[in-house]
PDB file of N, CA and C in Angstrom:
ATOM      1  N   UNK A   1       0.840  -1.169   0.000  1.00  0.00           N
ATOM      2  CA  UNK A   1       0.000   0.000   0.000  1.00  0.00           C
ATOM      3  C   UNK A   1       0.895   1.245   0.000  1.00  0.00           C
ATOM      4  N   UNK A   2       0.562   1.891  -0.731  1.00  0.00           N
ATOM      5  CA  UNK A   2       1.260   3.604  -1.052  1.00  0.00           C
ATOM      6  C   UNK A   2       0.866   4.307   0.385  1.00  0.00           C
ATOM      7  N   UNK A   3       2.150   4.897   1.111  1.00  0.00           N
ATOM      8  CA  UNK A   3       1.887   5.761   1.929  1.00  0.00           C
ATOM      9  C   UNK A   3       1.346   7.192   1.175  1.00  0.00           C
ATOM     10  N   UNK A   4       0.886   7.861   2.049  1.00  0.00           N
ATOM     11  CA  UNK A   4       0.326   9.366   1.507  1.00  0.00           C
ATOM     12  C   UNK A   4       1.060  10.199   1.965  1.00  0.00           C
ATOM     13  N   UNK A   5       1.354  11.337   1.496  1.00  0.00           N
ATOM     14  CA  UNK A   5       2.133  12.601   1.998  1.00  0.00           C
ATOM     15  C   UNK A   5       2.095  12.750   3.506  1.00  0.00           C
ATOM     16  N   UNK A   6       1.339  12.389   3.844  1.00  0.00           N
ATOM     17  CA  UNK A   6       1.664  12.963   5.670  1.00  0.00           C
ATOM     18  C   UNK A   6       1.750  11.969   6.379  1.00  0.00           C
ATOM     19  N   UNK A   7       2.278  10.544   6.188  1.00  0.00           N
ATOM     20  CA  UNK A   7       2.282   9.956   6.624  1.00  0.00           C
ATOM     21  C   UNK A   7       3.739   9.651   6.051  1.00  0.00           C
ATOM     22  N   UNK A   8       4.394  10.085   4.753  1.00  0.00           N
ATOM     23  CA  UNK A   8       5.440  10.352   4.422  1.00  0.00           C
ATOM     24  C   UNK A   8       6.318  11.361   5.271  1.00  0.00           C
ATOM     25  N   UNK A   9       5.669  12.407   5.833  1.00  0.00           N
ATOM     26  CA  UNK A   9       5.833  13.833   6.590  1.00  0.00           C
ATOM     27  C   UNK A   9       6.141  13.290   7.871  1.00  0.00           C
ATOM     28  N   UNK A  10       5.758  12.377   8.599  1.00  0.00           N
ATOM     29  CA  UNK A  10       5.493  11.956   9.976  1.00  0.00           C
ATOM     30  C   UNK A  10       6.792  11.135  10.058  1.00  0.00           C
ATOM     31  N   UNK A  11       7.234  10.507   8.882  1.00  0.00           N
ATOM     32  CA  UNK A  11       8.274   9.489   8.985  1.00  0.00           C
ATOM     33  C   UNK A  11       9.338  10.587   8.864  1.00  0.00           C
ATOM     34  N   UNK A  12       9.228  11.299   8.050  1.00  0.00           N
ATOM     35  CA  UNK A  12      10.835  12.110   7.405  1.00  0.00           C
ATOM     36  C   UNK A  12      11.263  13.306   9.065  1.00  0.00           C
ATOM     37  N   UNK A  13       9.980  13.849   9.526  1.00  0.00           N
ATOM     38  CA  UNK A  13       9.888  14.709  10.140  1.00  0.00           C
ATOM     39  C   UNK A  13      10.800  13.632  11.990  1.00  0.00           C
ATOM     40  N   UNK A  14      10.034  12.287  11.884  1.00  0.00           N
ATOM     41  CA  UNK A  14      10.555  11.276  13.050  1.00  0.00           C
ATOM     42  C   UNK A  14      12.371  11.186  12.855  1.00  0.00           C
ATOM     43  N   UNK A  15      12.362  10.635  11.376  1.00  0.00           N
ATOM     44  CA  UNK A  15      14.118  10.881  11.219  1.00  0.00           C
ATOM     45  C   UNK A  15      14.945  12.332  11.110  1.00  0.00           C
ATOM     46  N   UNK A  16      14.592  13.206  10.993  1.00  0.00           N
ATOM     47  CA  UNK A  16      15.260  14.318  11.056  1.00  0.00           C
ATOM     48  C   UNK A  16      15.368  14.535  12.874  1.00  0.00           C
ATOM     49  N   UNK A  17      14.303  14.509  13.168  1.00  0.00           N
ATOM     50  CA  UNK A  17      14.379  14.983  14.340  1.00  0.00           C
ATOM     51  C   UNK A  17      15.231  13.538  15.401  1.00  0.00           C
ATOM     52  N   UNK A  18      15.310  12.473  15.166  1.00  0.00           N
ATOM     53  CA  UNK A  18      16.445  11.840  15.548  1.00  0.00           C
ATOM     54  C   UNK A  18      17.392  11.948  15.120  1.00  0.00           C
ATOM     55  N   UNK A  19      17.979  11.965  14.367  1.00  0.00           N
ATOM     56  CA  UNK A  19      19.034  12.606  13.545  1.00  0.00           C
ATOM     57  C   UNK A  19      19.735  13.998  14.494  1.00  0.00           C
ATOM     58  N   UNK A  20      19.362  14.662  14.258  1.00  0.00           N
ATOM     59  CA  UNK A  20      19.363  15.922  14.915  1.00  0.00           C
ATOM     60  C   UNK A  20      19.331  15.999  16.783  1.00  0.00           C
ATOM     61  N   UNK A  21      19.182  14.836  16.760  1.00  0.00           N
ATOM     62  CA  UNK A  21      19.098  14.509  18.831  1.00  0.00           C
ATOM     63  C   UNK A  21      20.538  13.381  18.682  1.00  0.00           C
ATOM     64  N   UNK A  22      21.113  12.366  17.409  1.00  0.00           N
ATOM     65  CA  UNK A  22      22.219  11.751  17.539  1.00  0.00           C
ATOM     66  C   UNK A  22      23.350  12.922  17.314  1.00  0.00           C
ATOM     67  N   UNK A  23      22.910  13.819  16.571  1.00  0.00           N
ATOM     68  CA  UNK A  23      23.940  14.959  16.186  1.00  0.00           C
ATOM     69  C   UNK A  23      24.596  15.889  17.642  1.00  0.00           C
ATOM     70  N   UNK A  24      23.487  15.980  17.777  1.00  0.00           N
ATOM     71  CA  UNK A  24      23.777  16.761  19.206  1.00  0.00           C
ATOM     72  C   UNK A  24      24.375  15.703  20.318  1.00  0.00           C
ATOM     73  N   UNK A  25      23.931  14.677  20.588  1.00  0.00           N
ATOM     74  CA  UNK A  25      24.441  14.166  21.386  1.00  0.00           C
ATOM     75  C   UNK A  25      26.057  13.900  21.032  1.00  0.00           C
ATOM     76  N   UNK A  26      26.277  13.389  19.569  1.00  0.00           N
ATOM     77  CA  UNK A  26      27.467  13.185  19.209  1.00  0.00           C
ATOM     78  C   UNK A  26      28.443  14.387  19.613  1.00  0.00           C
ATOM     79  N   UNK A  27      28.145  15.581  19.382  1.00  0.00           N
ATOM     80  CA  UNK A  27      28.460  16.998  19.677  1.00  0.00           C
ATOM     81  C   UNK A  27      29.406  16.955  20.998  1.00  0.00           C
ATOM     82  N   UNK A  28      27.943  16.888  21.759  1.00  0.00           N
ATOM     83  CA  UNK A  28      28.116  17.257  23.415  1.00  0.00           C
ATOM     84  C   UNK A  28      29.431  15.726  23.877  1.00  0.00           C
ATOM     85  N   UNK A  29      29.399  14.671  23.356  1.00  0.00           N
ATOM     86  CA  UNK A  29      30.091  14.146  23.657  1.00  0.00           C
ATOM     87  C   UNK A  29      31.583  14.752  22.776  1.00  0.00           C
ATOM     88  N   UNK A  30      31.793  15.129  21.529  1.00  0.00           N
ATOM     89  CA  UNK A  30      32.964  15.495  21.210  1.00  0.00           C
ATOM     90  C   UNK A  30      33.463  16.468  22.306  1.00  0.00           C
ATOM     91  N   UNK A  31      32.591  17.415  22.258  1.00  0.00           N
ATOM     92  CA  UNK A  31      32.788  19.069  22.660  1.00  0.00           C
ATOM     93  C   UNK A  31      32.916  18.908  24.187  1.00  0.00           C
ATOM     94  N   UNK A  32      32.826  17.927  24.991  1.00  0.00           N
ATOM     95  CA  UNK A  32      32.463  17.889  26.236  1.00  0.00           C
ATOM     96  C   UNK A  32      31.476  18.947  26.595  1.00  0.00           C
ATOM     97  N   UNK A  33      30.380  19.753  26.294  1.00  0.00           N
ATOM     98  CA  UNK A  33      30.302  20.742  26.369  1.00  0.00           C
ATOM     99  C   UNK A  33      28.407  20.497  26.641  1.00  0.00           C
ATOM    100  N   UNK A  34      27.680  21.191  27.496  1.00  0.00           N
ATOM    101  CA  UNK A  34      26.315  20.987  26.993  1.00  0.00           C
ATOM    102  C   UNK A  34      25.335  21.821  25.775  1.00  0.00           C
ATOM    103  N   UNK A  35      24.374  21.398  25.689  1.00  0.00           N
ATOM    104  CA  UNK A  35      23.602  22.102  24.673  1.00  0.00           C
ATOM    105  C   UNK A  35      23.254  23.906  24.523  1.00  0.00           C
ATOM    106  N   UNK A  36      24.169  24.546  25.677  1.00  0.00           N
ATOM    107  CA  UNK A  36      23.693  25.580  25.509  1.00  0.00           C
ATOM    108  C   UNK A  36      25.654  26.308  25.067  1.00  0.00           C
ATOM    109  N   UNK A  37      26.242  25.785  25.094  1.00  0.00           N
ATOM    110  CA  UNK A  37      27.592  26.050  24.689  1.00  0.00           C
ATOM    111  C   UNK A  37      27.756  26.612  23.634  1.00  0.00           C
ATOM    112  N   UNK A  38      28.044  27.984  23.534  1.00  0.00           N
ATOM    113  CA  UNK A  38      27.987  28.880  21.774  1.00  0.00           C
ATOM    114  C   UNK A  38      29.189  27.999  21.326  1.00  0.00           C
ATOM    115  N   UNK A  39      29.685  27.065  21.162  1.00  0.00           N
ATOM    116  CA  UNK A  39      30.801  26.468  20.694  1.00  0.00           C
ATOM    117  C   UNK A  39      30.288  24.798  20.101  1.00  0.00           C
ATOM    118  N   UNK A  40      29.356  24.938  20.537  1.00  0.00           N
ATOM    119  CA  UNK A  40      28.463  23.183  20.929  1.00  0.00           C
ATOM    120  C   UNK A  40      27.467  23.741  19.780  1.00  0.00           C
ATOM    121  N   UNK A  41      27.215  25.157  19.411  1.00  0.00           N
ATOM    122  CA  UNK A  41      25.744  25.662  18.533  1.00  0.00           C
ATOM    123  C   UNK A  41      26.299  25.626  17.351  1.00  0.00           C
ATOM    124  N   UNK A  42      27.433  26.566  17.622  1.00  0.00           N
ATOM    125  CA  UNK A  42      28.379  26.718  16.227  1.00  0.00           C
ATOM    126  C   UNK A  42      28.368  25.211  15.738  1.00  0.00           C
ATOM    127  N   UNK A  43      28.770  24.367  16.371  1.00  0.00           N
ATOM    128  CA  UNK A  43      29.228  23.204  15.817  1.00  0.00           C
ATOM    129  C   UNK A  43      27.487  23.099  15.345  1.00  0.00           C
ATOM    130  N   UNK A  44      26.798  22.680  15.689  1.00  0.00           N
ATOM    131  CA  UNK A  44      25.178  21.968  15.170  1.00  0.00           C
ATOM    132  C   UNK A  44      25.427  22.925  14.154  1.00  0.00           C
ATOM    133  N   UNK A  45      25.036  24.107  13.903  1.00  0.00           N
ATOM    134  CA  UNK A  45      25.202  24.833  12.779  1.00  0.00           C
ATOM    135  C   UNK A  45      25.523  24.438  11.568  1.00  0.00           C
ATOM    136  N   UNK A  46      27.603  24.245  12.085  1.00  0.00           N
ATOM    137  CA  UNK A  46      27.952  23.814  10.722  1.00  0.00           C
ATOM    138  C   UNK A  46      27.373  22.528  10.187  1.00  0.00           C
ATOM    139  N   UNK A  47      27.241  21.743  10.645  1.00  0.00           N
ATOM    140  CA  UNK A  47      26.357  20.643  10.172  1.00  0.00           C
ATOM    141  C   UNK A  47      25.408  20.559   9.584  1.00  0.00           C
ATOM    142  N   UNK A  48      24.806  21.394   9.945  1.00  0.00           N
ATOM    143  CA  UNK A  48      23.081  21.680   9.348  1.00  0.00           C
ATOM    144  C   UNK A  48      23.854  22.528   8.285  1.00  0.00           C
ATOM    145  N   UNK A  49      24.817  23.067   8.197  1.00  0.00           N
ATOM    146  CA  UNK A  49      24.725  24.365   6.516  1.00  0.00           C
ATOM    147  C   UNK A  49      25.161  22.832   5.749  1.00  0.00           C
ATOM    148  N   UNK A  50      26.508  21.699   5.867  1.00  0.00           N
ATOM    149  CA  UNK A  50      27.189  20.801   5.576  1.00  0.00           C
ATOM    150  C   UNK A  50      25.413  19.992   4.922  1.00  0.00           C
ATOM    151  N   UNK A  51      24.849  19.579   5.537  1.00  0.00           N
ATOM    152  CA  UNK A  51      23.367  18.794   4.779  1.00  0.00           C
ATOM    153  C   UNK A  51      22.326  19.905   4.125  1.00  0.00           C
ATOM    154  N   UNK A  52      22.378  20.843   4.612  1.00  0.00           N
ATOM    155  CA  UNK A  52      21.951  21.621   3.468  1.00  0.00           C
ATOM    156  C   UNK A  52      22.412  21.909   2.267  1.00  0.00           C
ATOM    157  N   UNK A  53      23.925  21.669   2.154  1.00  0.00           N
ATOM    158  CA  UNK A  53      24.554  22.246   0.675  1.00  0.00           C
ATOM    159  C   UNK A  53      24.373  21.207  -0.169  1.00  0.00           C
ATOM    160  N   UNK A  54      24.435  19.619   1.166  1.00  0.00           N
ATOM    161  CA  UNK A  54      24.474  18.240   0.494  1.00  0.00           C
ATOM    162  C   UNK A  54      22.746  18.032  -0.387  1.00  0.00           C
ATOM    163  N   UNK A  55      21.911  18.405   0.401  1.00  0.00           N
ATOM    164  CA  UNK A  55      20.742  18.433  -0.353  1.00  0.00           C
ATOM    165  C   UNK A  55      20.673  19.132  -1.449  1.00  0.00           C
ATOM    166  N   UNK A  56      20.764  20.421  -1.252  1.00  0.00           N
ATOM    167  CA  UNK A  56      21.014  21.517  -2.299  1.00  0.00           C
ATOM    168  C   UNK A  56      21.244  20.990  -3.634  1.00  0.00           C
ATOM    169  N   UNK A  57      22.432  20.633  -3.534  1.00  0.00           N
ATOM    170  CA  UNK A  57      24.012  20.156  -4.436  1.00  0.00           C
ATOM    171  C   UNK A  57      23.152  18.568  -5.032  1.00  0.00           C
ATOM    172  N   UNK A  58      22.382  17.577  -4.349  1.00  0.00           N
ATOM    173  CA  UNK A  58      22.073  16.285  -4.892  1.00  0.00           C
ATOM    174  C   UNK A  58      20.811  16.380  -5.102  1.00  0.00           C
ATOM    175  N   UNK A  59      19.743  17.007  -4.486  1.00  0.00           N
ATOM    176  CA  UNK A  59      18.337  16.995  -4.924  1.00  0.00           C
ATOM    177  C   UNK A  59      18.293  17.779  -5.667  1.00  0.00           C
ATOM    178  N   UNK A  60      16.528  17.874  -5.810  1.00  0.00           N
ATOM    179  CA  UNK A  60      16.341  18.826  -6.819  1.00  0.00           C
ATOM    180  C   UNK A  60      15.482  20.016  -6.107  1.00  0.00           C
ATOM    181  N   UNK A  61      16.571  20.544  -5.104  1.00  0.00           N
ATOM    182  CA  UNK A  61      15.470  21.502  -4.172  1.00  0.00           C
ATOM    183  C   UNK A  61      16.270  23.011  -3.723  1.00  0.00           C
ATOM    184  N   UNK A  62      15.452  23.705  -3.703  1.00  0.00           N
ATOM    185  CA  UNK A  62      16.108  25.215  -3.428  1.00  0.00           C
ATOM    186  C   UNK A  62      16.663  25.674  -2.767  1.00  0.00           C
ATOM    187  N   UNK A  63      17.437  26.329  -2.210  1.00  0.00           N
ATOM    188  CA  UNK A  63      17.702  27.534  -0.777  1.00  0.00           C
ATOM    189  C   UNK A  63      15.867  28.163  -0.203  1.00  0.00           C
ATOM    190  N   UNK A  64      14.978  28.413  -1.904  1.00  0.00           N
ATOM    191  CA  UNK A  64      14.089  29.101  -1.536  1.00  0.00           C
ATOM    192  C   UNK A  64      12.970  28.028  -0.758  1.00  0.00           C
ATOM    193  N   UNK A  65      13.162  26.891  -1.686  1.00  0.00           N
ATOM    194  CA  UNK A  65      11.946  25.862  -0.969  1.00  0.00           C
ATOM    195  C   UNK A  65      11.985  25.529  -0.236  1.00  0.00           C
ATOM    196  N   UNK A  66      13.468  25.333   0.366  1.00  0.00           N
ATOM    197  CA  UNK A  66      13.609  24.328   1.597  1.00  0.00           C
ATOM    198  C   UNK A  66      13.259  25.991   2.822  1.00  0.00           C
ATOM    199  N   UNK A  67      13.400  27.065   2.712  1.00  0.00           N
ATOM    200  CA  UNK A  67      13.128  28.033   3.277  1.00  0.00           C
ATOM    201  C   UNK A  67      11.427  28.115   3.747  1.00  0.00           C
ATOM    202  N   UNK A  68      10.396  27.673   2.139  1.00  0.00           N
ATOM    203  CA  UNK A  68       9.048  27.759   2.440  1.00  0.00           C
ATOM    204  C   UNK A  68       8.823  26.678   3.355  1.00  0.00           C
ATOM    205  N   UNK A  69       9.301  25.017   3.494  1.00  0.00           N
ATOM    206  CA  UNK A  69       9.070  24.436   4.350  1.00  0.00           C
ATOM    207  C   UNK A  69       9.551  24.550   6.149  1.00  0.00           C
ATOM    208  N   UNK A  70      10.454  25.316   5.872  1.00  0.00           N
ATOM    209  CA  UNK A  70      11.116  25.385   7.355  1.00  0.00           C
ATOM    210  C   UNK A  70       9.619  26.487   7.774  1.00  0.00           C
ATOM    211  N   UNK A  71       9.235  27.807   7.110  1.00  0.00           N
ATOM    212  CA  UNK A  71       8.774  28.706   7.120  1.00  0.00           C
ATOM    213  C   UNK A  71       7.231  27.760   7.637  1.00  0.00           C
ATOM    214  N   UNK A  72       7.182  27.305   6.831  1.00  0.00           N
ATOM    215  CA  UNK A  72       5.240  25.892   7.267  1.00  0.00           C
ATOM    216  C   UNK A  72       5.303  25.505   8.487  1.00  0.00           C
ATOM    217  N   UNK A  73       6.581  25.232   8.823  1.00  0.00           N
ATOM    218  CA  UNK A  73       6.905  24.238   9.877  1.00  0.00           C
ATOM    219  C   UNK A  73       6.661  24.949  11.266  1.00  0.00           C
ATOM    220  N   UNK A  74       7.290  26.309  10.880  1.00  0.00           N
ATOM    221  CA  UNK A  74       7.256  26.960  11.843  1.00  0.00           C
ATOM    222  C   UNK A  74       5.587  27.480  12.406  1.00  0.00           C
ATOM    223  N   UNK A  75       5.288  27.677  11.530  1.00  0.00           N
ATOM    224  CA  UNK A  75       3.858  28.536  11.678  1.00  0.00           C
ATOM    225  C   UNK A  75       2.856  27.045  11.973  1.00  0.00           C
ATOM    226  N   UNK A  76       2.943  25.986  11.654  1.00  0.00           N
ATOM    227  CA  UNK A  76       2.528  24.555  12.185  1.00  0.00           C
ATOM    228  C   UNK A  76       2.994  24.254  13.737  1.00  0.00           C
ATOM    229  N   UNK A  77       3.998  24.129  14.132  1.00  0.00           N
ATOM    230  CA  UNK A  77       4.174  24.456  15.706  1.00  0.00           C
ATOM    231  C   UNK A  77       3.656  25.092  16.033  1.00  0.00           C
ATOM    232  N   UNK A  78       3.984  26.413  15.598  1.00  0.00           N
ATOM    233  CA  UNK A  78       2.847  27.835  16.578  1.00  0.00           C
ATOM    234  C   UNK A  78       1.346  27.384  16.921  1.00  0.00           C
ATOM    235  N   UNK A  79       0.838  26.984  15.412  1.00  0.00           N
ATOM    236  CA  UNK A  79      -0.720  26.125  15.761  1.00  0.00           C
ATOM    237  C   UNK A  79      -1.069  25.239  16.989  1.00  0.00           C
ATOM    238  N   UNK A  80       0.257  24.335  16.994  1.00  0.00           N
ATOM    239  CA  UNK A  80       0.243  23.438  17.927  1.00  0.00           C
ATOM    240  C   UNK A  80       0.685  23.723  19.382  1.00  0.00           C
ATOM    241  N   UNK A  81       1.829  24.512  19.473  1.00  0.00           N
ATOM    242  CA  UNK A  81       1.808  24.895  20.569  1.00  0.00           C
ATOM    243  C   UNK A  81       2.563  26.345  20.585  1.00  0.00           C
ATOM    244  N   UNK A  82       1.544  27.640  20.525  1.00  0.00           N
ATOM    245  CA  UNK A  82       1.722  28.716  20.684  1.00  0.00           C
ATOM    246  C   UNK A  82       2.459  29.560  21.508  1.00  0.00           C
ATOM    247  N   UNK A  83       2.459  29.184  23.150  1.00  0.00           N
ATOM    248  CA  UNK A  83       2.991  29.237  24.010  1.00  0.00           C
ATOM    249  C   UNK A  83       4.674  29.482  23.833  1.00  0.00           C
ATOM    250  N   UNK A  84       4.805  28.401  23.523  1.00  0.00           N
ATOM    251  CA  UNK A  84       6.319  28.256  22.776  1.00  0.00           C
ATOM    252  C   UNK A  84       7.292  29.413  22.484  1.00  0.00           C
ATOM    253  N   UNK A  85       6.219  30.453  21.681  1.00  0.00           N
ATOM    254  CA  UNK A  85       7.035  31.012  20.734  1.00  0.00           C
ATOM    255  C   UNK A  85       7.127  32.322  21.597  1.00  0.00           C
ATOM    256  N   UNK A  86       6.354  32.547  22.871  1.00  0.00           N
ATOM    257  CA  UNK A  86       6.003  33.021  23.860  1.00  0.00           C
ATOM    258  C   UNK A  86       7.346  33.103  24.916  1.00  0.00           C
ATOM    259  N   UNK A  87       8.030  32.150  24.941  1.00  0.00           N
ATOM    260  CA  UNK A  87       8.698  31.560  25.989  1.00  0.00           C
ATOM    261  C   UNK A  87      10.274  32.619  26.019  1.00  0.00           C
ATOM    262  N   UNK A  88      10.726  32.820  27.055  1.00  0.00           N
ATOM    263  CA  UNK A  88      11.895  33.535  27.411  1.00  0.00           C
ATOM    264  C   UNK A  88      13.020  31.875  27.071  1.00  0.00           C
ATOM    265  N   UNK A  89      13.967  32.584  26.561  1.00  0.00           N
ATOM    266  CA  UNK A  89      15.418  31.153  26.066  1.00  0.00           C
ATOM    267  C   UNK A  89      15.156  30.160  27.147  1.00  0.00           C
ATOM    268  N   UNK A  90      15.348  30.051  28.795  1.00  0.00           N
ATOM    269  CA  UNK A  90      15.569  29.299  29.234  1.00  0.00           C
ATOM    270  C   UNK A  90      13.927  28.692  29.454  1.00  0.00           C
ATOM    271  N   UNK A  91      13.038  29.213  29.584  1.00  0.00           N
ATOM    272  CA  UNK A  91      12.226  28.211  29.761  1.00  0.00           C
ATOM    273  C   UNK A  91      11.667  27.521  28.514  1.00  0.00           C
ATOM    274  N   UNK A  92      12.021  27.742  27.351  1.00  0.00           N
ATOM    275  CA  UNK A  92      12.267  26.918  26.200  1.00  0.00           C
ATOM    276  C   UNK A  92      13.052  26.127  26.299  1.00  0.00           C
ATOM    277  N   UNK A  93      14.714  26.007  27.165  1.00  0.00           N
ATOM    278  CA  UNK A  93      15.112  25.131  27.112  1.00  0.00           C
ATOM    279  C   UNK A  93      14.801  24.266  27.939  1.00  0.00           C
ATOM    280  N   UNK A  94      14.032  24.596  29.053  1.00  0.00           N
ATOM    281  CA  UNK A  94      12.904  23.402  29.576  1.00  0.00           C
ATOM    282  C   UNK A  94      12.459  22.942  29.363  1.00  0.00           C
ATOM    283  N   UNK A  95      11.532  23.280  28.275  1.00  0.00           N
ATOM    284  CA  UNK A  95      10.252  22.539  27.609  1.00  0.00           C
ATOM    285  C   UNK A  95      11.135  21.689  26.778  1.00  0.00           C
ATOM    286  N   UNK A  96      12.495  21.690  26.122  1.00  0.00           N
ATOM    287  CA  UNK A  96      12.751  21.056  25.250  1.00  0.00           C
ATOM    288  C   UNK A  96      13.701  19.534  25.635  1.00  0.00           C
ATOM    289  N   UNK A  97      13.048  19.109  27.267  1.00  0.00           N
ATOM    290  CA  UNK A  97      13.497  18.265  27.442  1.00  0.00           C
ATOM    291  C   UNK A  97      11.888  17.551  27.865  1.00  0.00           C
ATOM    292  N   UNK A  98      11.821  16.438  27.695  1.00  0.00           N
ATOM    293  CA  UNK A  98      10.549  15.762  28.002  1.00  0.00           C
ATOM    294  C   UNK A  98      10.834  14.761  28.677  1.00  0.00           C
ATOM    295  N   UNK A  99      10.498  14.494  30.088  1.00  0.00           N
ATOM    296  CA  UNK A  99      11.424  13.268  30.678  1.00  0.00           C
ATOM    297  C   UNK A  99      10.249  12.338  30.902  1.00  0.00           C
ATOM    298  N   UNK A 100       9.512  12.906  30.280  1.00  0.00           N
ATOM    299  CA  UNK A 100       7.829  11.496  30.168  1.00  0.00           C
ATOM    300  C   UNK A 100       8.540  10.744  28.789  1.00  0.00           C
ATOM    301  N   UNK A 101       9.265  10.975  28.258  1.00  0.00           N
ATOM    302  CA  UNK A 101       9.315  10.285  25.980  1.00  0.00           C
ATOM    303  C   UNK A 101      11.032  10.186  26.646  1.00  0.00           C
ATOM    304  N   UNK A 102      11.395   8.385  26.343  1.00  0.00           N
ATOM    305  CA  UNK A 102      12.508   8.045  26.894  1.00  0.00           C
ATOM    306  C   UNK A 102      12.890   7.554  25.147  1.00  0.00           C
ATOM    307  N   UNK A 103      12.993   8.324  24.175  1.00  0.00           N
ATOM    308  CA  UNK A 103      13.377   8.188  22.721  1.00  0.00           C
ATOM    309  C   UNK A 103      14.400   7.477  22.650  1.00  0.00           C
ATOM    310  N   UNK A 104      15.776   8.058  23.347  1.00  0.00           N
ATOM    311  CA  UNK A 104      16.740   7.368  23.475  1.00  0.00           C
ATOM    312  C   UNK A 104      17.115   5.895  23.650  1.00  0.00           C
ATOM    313  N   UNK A 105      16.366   5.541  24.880  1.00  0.00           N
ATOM    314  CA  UNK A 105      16.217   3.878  25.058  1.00  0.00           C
ATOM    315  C   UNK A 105      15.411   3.566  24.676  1.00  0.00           C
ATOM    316  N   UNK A 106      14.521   4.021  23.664  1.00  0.00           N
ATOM    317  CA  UNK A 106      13.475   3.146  22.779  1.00  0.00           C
ATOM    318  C   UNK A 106      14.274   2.772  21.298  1.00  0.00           C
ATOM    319  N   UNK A 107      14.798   1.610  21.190  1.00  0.00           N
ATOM    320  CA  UNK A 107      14.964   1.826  19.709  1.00  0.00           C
ATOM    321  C   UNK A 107      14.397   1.624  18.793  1.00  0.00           C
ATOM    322  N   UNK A 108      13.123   0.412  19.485  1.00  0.00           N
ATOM    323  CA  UNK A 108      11.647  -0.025  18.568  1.00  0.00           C
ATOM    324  C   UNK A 108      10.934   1.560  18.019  1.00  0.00           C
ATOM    325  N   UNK A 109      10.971   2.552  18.886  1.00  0.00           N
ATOM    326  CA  UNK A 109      10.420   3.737  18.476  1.00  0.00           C
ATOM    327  C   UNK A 109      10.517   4.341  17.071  1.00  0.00           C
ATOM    328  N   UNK A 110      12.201   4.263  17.018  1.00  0.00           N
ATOM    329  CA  UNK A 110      12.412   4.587  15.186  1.00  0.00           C
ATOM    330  C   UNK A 110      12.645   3.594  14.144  1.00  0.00           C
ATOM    331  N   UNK A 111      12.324   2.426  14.440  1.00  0.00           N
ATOM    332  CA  UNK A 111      11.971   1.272  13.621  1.00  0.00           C
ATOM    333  C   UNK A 111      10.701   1.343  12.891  1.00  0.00           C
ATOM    334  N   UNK A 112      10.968   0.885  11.748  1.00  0.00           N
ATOM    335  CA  UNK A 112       9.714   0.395  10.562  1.00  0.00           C
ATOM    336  C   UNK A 112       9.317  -0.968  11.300  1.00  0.00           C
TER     337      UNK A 112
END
């Protein structure tokens, strides 16, 4: 059976965002450093420009498009949780730990 676009969205959106939690962790373990380290950001940074150029450079996708989706994405959170965008730095970096969702020791979680 053919998945449908948002169920395509749900999968790509599950691996990026693990991806992006092995990245960081990989980080904080190079860098010894935690997640709020301007040296620990820089580093996520370059990474993220490094898969952006790689997409860029191998797909068939824009600076501008991949801009309108980040741009959806954003205004799709806000929908979902408004508050958020509300929030002073550190109590964002509160919210951005969830110690109810143990992702890490689930590995059935990002399995097909």
């Amino acid at each position: 059976m053919a998945k449908s676009a948002g169920d395509r969205i749900v999968e790509g959106l599950t691996e990026l965002l693990a991806g992006f939690s092995e990245l960081e962790e990989m980080l904080e373990d190079d860098y010894g450093a935690s997640s709020d380290d301007e040296e620990l950001s820089s580093a996520v940074v370059n990474e993220l420009v490094s898969a952006l150029d790689t997409v860029i450079d191998t797909e068939d996708y824009t600076p501008a498009y991949i801009a309108s989706v980040v741009s959806a994405l954003s205004e799709a959170l806000e929908d979902v949780a408004p508050d958020i965008f509300d929030m002073e730095e550190d109590e964002l970096e509160d919210e951005l730990i969830d110690d109810d969702l143990a992702y890490d020791d689930d590995e059935e979680y990002f399995d097909d």
